[in-house]
PDB file of N, CA and C in Angstrom:
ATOM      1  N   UNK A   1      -3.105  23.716  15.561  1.00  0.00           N
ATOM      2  CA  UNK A   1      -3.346  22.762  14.486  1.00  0.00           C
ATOM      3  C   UNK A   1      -3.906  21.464  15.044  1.00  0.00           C
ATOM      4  N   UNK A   2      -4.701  20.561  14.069  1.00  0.00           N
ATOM      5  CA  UNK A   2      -5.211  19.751  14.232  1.00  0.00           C
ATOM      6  C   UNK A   2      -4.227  18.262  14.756  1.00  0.00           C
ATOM      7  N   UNK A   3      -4.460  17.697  15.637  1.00  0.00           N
ATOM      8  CA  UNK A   3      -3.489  16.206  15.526  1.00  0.00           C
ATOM      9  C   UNK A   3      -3.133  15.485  14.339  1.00  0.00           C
ATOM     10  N   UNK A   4      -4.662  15.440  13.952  1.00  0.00           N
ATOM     11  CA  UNK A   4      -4.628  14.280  12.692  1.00  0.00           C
ATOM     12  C   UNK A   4      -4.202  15.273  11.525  1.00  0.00           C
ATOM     13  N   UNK A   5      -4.065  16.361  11.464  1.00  0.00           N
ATOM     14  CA  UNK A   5      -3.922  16.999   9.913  1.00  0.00           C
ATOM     15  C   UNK A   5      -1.904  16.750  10.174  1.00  0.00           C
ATOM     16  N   UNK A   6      -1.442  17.277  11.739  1.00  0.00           N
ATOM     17  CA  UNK A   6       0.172  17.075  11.633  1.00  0.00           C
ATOM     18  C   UNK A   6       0.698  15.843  11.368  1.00  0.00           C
ATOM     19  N   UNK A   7      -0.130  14.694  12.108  1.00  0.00           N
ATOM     20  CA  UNK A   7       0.041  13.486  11.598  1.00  0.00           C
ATOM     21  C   UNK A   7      -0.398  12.821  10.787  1.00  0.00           C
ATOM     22  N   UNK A   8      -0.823  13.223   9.368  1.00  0.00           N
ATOM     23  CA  UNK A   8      -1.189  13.216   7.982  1.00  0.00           C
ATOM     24  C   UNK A   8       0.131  13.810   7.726  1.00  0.00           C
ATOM     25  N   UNK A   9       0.484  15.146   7.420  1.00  0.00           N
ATOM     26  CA  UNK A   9       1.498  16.162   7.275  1.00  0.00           C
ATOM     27  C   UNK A   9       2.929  15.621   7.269  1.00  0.00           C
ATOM     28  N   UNK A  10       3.033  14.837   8.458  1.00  0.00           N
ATOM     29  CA  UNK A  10       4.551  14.056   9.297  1.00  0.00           C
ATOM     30  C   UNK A  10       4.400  12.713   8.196  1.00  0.00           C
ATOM     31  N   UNK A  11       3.385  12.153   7.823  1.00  0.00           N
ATOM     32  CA  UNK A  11       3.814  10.881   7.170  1.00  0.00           C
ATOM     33  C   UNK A  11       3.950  11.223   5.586  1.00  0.00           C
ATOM     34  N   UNK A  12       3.080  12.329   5.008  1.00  0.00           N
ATOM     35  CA  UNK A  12       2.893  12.707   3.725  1.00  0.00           C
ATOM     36  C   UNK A  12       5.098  13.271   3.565  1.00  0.00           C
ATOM     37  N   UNK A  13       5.351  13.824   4.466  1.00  0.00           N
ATOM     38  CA  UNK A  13       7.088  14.044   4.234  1.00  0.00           C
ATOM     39  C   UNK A  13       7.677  13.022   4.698  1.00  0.00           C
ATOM     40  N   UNK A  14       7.650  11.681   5.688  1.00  0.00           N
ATOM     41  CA  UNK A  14       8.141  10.410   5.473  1.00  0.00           C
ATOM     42  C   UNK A  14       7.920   9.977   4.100  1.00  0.00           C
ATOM     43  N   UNK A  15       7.267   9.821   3.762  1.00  0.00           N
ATOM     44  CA  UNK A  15       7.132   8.721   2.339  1.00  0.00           C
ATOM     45  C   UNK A  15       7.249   9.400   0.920  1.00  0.00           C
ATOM     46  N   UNK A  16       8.029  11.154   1.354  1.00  0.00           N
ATOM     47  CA  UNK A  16       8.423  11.597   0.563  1.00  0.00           C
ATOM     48  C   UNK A  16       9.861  11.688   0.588  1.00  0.00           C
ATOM     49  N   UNK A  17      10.325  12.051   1.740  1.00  0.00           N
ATOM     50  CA  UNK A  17      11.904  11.420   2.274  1.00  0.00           C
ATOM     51  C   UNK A  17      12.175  10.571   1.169  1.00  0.00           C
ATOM     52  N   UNK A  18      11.751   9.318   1.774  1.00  0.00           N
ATOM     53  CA  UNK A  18      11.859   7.819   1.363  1.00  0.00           C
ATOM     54  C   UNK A  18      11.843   7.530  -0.163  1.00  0.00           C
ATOM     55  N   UNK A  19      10.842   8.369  -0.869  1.00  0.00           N
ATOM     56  CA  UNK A  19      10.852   8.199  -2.410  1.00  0.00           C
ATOM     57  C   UNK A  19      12.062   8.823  -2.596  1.00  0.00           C
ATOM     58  N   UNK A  20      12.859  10.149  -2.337  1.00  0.00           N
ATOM     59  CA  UNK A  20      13.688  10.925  -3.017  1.00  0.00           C
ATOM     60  C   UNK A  20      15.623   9.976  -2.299  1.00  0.00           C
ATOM     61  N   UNK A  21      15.026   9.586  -1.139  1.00  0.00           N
ATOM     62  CA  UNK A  21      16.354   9.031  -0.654  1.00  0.00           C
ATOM     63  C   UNK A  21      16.771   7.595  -1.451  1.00  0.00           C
ATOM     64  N   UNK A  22      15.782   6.779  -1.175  1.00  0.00           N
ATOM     65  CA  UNK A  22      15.864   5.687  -1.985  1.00  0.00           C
ATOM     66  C   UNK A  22      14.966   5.080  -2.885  1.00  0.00           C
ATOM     67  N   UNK A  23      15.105   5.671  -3.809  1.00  0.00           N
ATOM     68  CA  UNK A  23      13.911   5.395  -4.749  1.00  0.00           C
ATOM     69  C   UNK A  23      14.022   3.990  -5.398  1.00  0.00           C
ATOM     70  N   UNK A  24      14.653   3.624  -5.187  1.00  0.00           N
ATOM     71  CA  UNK A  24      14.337   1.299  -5.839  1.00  0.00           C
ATOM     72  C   UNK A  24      13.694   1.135  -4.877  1.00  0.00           C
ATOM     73  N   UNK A  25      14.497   1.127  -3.939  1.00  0.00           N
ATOM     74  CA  UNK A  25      13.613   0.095  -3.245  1.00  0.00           C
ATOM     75  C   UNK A  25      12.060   0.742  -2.357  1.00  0.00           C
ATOM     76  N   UNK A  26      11.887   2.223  -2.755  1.00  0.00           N
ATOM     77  CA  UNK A  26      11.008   2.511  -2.680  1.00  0.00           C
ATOM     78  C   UNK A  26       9.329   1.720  -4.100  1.00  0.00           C
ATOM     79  N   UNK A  27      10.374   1.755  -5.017  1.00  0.00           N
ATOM     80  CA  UNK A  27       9.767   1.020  -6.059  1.00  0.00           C
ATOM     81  C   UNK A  27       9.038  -0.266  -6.087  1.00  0.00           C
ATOM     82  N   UNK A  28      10.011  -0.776  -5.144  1.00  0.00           N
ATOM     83  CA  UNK A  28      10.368  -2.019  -5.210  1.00  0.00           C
ATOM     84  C   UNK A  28       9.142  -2.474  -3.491  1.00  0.00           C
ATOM     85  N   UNK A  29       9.233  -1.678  -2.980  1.00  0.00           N
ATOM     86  CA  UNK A  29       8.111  -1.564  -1.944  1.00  0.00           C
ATOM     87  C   UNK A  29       6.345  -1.618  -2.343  1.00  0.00           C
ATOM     88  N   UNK A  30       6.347  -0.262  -3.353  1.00  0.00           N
ATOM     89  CA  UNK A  30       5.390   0.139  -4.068  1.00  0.00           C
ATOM     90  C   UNK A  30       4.688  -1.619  -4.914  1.00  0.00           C
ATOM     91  N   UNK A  31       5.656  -2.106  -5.918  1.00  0.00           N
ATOM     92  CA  UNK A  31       5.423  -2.950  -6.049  1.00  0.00           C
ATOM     93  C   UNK A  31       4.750  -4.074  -5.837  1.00  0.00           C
ATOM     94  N   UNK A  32       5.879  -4.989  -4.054  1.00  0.00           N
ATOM     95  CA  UNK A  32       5.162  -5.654  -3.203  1.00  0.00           C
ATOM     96  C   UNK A  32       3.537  -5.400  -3.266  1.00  0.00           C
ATOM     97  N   UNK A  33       3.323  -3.804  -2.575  1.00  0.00           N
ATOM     98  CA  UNK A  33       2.277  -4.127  -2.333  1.00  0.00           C
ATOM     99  C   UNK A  33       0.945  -4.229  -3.344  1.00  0.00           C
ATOM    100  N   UNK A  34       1.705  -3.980  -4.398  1.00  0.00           N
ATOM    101  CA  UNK A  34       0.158  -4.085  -5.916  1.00  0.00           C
ATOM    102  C   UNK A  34       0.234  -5.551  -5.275  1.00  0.00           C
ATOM    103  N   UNK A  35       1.471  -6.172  -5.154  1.00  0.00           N
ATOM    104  CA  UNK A  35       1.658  -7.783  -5.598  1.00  0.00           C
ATOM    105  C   UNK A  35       0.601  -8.556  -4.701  1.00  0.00           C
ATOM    106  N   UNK A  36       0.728  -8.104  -3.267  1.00  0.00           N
ATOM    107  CA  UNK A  36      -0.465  -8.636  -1.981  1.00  0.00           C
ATOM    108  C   UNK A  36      -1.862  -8.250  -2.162  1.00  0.00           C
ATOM    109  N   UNK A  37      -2.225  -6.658  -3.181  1.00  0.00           N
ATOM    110  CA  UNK A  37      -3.809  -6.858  -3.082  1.00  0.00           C
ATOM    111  C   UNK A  37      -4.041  -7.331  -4.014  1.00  0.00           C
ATOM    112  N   UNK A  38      -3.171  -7.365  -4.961  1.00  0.00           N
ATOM    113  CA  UNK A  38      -3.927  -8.478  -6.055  1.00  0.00           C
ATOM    114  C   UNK A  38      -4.137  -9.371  -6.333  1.00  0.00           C
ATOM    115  N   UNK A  39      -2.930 -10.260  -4.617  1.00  0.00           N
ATOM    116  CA  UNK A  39      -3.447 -11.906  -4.546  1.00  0.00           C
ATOM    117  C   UNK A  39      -4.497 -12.050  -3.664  1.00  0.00           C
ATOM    118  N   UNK A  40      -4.637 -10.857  -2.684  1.00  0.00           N
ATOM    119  CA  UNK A  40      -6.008 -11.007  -1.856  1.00  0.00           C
ATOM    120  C   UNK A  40      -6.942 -10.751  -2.611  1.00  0.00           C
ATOM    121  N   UNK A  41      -7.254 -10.214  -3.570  1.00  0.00           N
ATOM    122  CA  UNK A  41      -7.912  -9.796  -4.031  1.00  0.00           C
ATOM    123  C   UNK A  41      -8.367 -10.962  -5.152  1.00  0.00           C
ATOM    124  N   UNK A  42      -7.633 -11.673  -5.399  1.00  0.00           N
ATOM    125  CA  UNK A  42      -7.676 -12.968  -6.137  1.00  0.00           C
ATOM    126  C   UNK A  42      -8.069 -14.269  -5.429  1.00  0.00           C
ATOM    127  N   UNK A  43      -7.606 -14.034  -4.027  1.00  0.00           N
ATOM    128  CA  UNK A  43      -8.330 -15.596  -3.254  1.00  0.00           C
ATOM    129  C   UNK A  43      -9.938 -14.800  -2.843  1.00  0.00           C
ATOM    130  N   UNK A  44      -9.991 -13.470  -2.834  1.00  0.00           N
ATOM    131  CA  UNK A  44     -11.690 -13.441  -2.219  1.00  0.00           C
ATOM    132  C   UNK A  44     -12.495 -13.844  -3.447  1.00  0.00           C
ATOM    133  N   UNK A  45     -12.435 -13.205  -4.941  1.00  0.00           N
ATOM    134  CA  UNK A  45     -12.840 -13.857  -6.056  1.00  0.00           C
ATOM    135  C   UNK A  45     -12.679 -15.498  -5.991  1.00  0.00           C
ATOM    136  N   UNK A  46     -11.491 -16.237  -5.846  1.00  0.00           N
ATOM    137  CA  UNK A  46     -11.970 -17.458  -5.528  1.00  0.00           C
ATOM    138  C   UNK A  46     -12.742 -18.339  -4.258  1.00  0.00           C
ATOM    139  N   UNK A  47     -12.960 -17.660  -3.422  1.00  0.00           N
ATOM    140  CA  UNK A  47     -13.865 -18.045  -2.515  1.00  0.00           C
ATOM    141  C   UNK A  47     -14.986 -17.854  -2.812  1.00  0.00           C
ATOM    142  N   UNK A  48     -15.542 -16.365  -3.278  1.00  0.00           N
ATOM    143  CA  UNK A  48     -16.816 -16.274  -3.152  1.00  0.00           C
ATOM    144  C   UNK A  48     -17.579 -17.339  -4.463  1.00  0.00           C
ATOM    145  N   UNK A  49     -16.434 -17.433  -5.851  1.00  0.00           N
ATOM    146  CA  UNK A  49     -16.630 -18.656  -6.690  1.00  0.00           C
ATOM    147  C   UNK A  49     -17.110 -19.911  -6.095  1.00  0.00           C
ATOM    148  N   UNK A  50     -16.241 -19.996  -5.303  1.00  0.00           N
ATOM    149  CA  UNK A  50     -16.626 -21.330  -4.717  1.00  0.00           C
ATOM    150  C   UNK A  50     -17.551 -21.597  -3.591  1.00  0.00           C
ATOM    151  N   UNK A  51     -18.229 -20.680  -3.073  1.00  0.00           N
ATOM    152  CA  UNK A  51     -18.953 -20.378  -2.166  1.00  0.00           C
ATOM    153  C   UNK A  51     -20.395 -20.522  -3.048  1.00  0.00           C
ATOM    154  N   UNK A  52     -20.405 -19.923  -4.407  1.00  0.00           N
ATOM    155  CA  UNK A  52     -21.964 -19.972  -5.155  1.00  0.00           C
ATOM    156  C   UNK A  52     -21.656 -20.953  -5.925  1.00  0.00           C
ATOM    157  N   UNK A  53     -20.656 -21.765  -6.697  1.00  0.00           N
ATOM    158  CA  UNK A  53     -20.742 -23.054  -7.675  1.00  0.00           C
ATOM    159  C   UNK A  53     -21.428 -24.322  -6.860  1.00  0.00           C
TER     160      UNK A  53
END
């Protein structure tokens, strides 16, 4: 087998572990991270604003 397909494979059952063991704060993880690209994602819209005004 391939490296990268077992270590695809090995993390696809970590972060399935993790949903079924603790699912809040798996939630609650999930969450966070909408919360960070949508403020990065909110200062590059205000830069590039302010970069063409």
């Amino acid at each position: 087998m391939n490296v990268k397909k077992i270590a695809g494979l090995a993390g696809i059952a970590l972060v399935l572990f993790f949903v079924i063991a603790q699912p809040g704060q798996a939630a609650g993880l999930v969450g966070n991270i909408i919360d960070f690209l949508r403020s990065s994602a909110e200062s590059v819209i205000t830069f590039v604003s302010n970069v063409f005004s």
